[in-house]
Protein backbone atom coordinates (compact mmCIF):
# COMPACT_ATOMS: atom_id res chain seq x y z
CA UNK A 1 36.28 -51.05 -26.83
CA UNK A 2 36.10 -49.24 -30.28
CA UNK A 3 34.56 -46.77 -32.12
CA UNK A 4 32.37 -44.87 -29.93
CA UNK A 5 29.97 -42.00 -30.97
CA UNK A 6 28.80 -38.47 -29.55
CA UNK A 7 25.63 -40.60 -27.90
CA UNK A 8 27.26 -43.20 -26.16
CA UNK A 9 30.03 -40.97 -24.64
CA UNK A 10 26.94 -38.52 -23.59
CA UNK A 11 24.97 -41.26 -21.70
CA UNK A 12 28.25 -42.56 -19.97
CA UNK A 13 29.23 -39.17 -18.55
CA UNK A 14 25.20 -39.10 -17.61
CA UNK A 15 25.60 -42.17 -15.89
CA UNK A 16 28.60 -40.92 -13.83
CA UNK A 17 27.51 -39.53 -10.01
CA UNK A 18 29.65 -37.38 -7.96
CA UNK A 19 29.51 -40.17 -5.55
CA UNK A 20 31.16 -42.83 -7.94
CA UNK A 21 33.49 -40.07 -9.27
CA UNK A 22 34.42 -39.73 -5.30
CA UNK A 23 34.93 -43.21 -5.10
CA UNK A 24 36.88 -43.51 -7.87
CA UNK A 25 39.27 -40.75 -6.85
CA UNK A 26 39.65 -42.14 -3.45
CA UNK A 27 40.64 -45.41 -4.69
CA UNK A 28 43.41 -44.32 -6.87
CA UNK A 29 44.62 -42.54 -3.88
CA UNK A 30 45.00 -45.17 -2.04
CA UNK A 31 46.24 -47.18 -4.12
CA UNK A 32 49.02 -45.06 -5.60
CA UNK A 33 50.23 -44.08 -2.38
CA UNK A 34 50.08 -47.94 -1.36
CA UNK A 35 52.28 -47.99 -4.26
CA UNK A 36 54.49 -45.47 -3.05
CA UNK A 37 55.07 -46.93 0.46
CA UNK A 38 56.09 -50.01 -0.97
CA UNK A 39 58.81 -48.85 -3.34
CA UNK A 40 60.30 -46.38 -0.23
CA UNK A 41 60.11 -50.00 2.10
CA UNK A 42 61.93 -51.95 -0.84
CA UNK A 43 64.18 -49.58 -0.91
């Protein structure tokens, strides 16, 4: 992490597919609403 310039943030949002940014997204999902279940169950 650190200082990051106009070149490396354009050849990191190059590198990102729509099938990793899919993945991503899904994962999240799941696991905020894992997170979710869990508090209601504690509750």
């Amino acid at each position: 992490m650190g200082v990051r310039n106009s070149k490396d943030l354009e050849n990191d949002l190059g590198n990102i597919t729509i099938a990793k940014f899919i993945i991503l997204f899904l994962t999240l999902n799941i696991v905020f609403i894992g997170l979710i279940i869990l508090a209601i169950n504690l509750i």
